[in-house]
C-alpha atoms as a PDB file:
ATOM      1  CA  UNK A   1       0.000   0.000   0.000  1.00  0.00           C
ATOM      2  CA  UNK A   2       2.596   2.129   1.304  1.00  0.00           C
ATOM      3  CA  UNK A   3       4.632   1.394  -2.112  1.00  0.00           C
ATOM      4  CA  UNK A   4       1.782   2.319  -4.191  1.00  0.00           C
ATOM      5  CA  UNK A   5       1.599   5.568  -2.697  1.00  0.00           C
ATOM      6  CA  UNK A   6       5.187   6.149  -2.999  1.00  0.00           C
ATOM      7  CA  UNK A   7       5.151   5.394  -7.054  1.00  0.00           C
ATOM      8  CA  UNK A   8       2.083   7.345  -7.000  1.00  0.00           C
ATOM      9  CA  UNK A   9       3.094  10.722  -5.736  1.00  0.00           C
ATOM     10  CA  UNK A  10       6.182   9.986  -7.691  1.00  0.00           C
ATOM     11  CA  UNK A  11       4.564   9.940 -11.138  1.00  0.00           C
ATOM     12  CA  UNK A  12       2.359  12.823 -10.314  1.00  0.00           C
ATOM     13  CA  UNK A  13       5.953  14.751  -9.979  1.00  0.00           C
ATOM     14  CA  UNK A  14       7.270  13.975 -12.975  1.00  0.00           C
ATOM     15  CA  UNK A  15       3.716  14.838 -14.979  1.00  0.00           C
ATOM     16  CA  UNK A  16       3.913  18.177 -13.172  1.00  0.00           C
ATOM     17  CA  UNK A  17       7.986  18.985 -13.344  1.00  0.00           C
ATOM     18  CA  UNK A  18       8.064  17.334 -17.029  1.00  0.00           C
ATOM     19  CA  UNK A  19      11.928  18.106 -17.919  1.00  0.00           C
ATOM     20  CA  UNK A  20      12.229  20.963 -20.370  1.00  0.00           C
ATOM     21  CA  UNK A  21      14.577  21.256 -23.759  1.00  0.00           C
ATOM     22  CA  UNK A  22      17.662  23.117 -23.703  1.00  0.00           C
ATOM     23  CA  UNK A  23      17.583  25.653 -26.724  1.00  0.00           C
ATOM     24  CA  UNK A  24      21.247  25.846 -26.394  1.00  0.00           C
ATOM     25  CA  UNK A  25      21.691  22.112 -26.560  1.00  0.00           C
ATOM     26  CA  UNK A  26      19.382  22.048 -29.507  1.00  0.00           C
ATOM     27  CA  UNK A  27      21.460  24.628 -31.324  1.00  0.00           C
ATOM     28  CA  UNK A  28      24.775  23.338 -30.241  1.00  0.00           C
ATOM     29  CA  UNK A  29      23.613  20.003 -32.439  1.00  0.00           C
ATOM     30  CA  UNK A  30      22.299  21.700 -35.436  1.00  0.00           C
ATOM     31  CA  UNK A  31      25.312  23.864 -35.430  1.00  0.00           C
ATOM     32  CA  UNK A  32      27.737  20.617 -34.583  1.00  0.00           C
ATOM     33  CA  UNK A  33      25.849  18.510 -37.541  1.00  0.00           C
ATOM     34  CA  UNK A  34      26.165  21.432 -40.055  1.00  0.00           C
ATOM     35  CA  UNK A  35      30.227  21.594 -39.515  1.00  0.00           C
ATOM     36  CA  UNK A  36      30.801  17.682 -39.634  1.00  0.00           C
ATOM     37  CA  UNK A  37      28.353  17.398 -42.573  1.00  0.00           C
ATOM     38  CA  UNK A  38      30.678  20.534 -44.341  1.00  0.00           C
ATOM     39  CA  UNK A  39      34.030  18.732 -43.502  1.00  0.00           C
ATOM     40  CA  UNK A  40      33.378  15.294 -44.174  1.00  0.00           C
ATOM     41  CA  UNK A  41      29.715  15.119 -46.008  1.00  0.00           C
ATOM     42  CA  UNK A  42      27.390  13.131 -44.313  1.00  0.00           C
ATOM     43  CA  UNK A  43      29.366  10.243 -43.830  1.00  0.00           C
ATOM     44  CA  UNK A  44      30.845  11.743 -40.959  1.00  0.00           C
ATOM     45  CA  UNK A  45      27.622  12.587 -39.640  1.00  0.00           C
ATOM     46  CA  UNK A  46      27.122  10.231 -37.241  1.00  0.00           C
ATOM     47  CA  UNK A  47      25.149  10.254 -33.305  1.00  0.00           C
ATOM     48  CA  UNK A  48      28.388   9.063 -31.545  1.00  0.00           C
ATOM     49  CA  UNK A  49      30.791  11.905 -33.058  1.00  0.00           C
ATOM     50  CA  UNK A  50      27.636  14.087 -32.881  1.00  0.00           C
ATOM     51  CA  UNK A  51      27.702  13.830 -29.577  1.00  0.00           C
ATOM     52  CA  UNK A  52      30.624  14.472 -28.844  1.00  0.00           C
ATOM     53  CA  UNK A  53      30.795  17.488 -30.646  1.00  0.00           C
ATOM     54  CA  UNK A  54      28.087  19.229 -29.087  1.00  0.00           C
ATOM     55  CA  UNK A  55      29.111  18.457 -25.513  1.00  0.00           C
ATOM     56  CA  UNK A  56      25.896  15.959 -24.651  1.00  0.00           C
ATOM     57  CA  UNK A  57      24.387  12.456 -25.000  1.00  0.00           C
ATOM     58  CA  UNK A  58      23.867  10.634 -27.955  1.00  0.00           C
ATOM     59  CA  UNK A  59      20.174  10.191 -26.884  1.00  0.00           C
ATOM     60  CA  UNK A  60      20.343  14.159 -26.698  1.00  0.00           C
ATOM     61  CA  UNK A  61      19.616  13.833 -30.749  1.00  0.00           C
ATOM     62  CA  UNK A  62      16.909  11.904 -30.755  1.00  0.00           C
ATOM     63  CA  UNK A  63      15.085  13.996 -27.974  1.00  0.00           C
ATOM     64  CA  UNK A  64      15.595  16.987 -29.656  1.00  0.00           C
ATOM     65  CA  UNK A  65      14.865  15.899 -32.998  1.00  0.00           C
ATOM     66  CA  UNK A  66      13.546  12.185 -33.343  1.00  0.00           C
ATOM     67  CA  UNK A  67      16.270  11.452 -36.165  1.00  0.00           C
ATOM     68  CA  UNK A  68      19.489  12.135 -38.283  1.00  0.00           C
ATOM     69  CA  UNK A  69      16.654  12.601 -40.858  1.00  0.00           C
ATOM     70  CA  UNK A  70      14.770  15.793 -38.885  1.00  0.00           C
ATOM     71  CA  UNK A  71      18.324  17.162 -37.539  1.00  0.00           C
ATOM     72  CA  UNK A  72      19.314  17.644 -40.858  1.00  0.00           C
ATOM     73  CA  UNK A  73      16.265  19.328 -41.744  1.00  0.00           C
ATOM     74  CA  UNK A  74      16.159  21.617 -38.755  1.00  0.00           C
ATOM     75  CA  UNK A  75      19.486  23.069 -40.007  1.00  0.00           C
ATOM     76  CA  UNK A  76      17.630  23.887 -43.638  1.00  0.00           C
ATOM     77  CA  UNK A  77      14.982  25.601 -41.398  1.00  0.00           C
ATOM     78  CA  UNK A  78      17.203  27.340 -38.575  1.00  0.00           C
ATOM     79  CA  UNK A  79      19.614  28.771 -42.168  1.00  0.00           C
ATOM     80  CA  UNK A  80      16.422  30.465 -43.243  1.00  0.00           C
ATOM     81  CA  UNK A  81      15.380  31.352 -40.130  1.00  0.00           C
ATOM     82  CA  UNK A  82      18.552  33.256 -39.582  1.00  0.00           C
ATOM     83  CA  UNK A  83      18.676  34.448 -42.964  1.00  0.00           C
ATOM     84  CA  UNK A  84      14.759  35.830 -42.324  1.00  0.00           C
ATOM     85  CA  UNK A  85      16.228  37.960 -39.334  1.00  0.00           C
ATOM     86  CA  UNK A  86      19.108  39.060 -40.883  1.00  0.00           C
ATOM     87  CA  UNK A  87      16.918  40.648 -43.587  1.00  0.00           C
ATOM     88  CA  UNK A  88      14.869  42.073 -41.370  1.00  0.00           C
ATOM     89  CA  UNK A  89      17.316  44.314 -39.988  1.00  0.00           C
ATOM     90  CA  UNK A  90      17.813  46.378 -43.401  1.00  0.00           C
ATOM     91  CA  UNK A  91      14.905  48.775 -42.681  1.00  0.00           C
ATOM     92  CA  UNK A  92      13.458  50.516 -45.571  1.00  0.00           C
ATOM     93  CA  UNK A  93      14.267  53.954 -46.632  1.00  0.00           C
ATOM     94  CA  UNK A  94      13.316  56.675 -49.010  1.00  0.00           C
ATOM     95  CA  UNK A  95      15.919  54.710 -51.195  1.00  0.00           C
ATOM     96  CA  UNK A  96      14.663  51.573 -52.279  1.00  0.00           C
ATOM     97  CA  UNK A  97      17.618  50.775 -54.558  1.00  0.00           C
ATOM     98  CA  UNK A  98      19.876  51.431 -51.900  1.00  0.00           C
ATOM     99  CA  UNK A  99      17.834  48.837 -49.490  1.00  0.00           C
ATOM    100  CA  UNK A 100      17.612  46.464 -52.304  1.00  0.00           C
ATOM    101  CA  UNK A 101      21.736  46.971 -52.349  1.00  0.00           C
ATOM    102  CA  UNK A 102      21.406  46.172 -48.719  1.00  0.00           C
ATOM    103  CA  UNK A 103      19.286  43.402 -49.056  1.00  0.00           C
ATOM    104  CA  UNK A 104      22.360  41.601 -51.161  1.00  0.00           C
ATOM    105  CA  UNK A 105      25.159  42.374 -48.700  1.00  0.00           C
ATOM    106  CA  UNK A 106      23.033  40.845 -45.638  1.00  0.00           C
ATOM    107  CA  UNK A 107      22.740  37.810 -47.691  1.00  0.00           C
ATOM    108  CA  UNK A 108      26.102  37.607 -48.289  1.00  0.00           C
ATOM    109  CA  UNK A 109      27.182  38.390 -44.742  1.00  0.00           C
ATOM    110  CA  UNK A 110      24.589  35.735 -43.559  1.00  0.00           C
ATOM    111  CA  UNK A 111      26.389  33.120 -45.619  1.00  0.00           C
ATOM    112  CA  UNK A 112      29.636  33.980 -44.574  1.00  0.00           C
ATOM    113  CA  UNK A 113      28.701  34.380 -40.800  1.00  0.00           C
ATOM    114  CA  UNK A 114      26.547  31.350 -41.137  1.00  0.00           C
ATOM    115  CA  UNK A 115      28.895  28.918 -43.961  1.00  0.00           C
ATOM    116  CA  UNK A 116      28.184  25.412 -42.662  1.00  0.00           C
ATOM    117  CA  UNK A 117      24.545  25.975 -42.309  1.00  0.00           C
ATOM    118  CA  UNK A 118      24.753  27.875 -45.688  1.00  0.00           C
ATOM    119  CA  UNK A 119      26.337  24.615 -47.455  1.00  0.00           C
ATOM    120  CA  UNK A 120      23.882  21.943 -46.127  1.00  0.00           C
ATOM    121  CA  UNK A 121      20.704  24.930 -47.066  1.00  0.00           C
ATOM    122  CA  UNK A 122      22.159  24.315 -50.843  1.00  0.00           C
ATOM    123  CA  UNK A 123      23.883  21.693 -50.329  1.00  0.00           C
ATOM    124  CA  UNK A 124      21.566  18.831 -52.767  1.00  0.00           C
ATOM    125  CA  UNK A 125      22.739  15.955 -53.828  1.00  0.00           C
ATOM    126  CA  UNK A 126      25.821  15.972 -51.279  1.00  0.00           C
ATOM    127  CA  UNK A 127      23.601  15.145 -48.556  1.00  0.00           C
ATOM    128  CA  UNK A 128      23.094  11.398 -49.892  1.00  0.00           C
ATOM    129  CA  UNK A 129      20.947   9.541 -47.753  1.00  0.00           C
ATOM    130  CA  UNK A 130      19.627  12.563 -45.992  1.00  0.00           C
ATOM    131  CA  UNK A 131      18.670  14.367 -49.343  1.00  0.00           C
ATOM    132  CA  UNK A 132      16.049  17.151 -48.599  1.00  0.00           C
ATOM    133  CA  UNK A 133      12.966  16.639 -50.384  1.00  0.00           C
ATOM    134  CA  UNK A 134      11.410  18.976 -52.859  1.00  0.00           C
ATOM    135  CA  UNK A 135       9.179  20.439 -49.931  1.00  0.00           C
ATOM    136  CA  UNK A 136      12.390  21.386 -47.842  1.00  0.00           C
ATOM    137  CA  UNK A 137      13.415  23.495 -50.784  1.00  0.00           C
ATOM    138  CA  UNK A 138      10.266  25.374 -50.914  1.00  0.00           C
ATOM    139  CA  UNK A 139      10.705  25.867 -47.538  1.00  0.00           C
ATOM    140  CA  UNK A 140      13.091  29.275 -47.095  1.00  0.00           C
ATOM    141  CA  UNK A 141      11.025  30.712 -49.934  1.00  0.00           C
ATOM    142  CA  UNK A 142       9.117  32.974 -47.493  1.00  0.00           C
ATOM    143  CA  UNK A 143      12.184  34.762 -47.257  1.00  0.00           C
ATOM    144  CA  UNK A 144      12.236  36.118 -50.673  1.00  0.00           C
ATOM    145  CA  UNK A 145       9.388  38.356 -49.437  1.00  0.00           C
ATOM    146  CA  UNK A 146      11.228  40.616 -48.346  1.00  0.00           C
ATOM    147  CA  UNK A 147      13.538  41.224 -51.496  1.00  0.00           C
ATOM    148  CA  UNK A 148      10.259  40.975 -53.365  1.00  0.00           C
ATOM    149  CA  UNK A 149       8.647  43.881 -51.362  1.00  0.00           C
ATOM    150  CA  UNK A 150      12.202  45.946 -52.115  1.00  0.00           C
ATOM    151  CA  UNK A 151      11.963  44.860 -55.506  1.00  0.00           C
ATOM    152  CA  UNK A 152       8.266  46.388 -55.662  1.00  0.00           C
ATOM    153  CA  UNK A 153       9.407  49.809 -53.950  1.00  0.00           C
ATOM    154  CA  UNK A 154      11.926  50.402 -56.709  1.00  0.00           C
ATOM    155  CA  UNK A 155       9.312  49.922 -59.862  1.00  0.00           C
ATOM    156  CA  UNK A 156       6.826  52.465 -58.230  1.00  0.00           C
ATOM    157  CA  UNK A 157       9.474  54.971 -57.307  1.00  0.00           C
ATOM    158  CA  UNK A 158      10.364  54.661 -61.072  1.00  0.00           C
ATOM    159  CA  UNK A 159      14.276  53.594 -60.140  1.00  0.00           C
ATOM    160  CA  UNK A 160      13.355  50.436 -61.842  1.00  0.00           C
ATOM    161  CA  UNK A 161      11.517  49.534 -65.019  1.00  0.00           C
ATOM    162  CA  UNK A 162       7.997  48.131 -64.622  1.00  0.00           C
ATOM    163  CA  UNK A 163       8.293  44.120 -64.541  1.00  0.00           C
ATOM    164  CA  UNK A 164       7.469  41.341 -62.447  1.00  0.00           C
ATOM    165  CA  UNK A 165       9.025  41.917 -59.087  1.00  0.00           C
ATOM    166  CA  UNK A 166       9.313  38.433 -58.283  1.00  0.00           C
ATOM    167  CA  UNK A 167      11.518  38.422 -61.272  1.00  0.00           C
ATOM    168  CA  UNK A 168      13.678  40.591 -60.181  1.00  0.00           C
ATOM    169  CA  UNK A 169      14.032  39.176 -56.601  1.00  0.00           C
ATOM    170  CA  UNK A 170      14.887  36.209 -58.026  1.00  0.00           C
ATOM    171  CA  UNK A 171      17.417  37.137 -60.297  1.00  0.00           C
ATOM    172  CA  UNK A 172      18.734  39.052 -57.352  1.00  0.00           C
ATOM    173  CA  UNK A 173      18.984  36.009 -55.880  1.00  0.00           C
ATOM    174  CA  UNK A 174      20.446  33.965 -58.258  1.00  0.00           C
ATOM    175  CA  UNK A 175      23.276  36.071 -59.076  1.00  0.00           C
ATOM    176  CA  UNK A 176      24.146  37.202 -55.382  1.00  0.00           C
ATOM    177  CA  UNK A 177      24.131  33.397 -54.551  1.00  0.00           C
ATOM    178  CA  UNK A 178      26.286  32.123 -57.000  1.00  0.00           C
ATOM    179  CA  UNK A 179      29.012  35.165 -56.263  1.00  0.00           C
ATOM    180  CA  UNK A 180      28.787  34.010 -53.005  1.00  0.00           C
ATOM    181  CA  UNK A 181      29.178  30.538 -53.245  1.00  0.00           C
ATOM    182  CA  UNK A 182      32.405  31.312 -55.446  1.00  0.00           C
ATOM    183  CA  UNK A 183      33.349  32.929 -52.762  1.00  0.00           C
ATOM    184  CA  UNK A 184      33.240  30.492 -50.160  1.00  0.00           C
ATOM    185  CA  UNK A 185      34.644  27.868 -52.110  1.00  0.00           C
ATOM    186  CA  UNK A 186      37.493  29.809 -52.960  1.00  0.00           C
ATOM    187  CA  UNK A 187      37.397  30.517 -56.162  1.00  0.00           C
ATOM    188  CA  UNK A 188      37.513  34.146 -56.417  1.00  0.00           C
ATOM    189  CA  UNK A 189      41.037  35.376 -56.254  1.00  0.00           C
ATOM    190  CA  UNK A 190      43.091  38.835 -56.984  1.00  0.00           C
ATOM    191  CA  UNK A 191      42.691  40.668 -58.993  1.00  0.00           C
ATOM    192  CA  UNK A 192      38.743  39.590 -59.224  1.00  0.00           C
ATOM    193  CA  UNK A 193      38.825  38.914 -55.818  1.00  0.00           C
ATOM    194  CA  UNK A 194      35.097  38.722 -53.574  1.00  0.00           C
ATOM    195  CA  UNK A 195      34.953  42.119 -52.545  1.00  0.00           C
ATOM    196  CA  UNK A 196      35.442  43.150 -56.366  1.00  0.00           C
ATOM    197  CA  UNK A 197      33.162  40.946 -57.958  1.00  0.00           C
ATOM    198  CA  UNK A 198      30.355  41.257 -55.433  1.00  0.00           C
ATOM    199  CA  UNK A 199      30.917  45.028 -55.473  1.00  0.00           C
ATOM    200  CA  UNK A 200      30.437  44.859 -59.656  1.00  0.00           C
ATOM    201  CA  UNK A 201      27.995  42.302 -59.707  1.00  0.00           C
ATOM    202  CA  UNK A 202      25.709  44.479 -56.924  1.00  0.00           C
ATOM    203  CA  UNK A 203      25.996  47.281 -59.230  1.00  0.00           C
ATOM    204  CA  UNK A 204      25.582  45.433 -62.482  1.00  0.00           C
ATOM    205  CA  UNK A 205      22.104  44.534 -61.331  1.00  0.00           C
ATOM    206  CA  UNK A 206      20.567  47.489 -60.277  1.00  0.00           C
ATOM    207  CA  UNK A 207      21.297  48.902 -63.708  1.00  0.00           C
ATOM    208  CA  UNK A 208      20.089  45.692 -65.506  1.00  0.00           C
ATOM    209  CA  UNK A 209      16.606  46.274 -64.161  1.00  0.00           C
ATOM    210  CA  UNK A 210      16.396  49.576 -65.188  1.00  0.00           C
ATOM    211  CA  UNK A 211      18.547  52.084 -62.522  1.00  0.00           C
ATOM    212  CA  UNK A 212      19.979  54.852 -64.282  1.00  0.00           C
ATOM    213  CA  UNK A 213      23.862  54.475 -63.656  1.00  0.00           C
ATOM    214  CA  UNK A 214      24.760  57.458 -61.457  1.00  0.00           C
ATOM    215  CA  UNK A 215      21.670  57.090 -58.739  1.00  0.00           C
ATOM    216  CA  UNK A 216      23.149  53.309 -59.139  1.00  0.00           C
ATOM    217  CA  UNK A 217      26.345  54.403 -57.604  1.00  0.00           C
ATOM    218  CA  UNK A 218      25.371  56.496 -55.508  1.00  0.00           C
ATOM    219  CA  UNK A 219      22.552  53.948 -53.899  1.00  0.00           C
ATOM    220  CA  UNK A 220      25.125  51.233 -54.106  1.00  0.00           C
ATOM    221  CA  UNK A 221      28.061  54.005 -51.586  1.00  0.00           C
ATOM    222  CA  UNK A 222      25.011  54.588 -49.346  1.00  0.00           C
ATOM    223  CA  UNK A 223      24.374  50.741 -49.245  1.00  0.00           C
ATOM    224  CA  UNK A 224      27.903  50.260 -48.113  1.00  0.00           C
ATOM    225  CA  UNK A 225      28.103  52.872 -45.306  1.00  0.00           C
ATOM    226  CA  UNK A 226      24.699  51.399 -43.720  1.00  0.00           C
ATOM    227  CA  UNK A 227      25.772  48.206 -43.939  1.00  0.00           C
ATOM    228  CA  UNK A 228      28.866  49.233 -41.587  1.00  0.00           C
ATOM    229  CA  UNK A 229      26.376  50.809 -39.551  1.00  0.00           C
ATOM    230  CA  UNK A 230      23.915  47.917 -39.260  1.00  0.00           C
ATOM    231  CA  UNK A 231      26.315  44.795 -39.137  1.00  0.00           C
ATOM    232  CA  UNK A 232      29.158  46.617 -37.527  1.00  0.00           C
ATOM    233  CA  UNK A 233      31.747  45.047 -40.425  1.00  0.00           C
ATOM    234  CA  UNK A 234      34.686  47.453 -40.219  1.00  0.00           C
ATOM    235  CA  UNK A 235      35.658  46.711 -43.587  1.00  0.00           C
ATOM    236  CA  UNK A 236      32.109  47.005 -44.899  1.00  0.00           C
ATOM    237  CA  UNK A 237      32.429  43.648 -46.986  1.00  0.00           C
ATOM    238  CA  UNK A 238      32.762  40.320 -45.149  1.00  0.00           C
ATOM    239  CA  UNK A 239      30.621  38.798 -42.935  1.00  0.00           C
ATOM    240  CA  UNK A 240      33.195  37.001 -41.066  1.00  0.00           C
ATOM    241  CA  UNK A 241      36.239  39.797 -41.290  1.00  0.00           C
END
């Protein structure tokens, strides 16, 4: 009797003190996964090492996450997430081109700050076995709202020539992405080094859509000197210094 009272009140305890997840532990793994999956693809990517890495149990991943499966899909979500919030600090201005200039260098600091979570975001095939699915790729789409909504600004204020704005976000995207990705994989040396190219490409756009040149310039300077302001990069270019 006395034992069935004792298991009792003990059970009621643990129903009313259920143990809560640690969002640090939680982003230690994601952040853990993302860097072993980088330097040695996702064979290296297993719970032992994983572990390990992140400073906790190897049960740790399946509480947090269930599987290998969902970890490596939390890491596509937490990029965009991330990437969502760094966007959200470029508030607009009474110079939409210059935002939209903006927009580009927070994406590229994101990736830079952010380059293991960047590579598995993209990272397709190369994940093998723990390949995203088409509906993980739609996922960080929300993000281009905000590029969208810049893009949208710049047509009415007559800085850029009336067109789909969704087009132009996207070709925003594409062409910021794949500087970027050059960059990180090293392929963009002196004397067409990152800052160069990104600087010319950034440019390059806003007159492809329709900017006039000189406003171009000077949009793209002002871009620069709030981006010091806002990300507090001394030299105005790299995420990472």
């Amino acid at each position: 009797m006395l034992y069935n009272t004792v298991m009792a009140m003990l059970c009621n305890t643990v129903q009313m003190s259920p143990r809560r997840h640690d969002p640090n532990i939680r982003l230690a793994l994601i952040e853990a996964a993302a860097r072993l999956i980088t330097e040695g693809g996702t064979a290296g990517l297993s719970t032992r090492r994983l572990a390990a890495e992140a400073g906790t149990s190897t049960m740790a991943v399946y509480t947090y996450f269930g599987s290998m499966s969902e970890l490596v899909r939390e890491i596509v979500h937490d990029g965009f997430a991330r990437l969502d919030h760094t966007f959200r600090l470029v508030e607009p201005t009474d110079d939409p081109v210059a935002d939209m200039a903006l927009l580009g260098r927070a994406y590229r600091y994101n990736a830079l700050t952010n380059r293991d979570m960047f590579g598995v975001m993209f990272g397709g095939s190369s994940l093998a076995g723990f390949a995203l699915t088409d509906e993980d790729r739609q996922y960080g789409r929300y993000t281009l709202s905000s590029v969208i909504k810049c893009a949208t600004r710049c047509i009415e204020s007559g800085r850029f020539r009336h067109d789909d704005a969704g087009i132009m976000a996207h070709q925003m995207w594409l062409a910021v992405h794949g500087t970027v990705t050059l960059e990180i994989g090293g392929y963009l040396a002196a004397p067409y080094d990152a800052d160069r190219c990104f600087e010319s490409q950034i440019t390059a756009l806003m007159i492809g859509v329709g900017d006039q040149p000189d406003l171009t310039n000077k949009s793209v300077a002002i871009s620069l000197e709030r981006f010091r302001i806002v990300f507090g990069s001394p030299d105005g270019q790299h995420g990472t210094g």
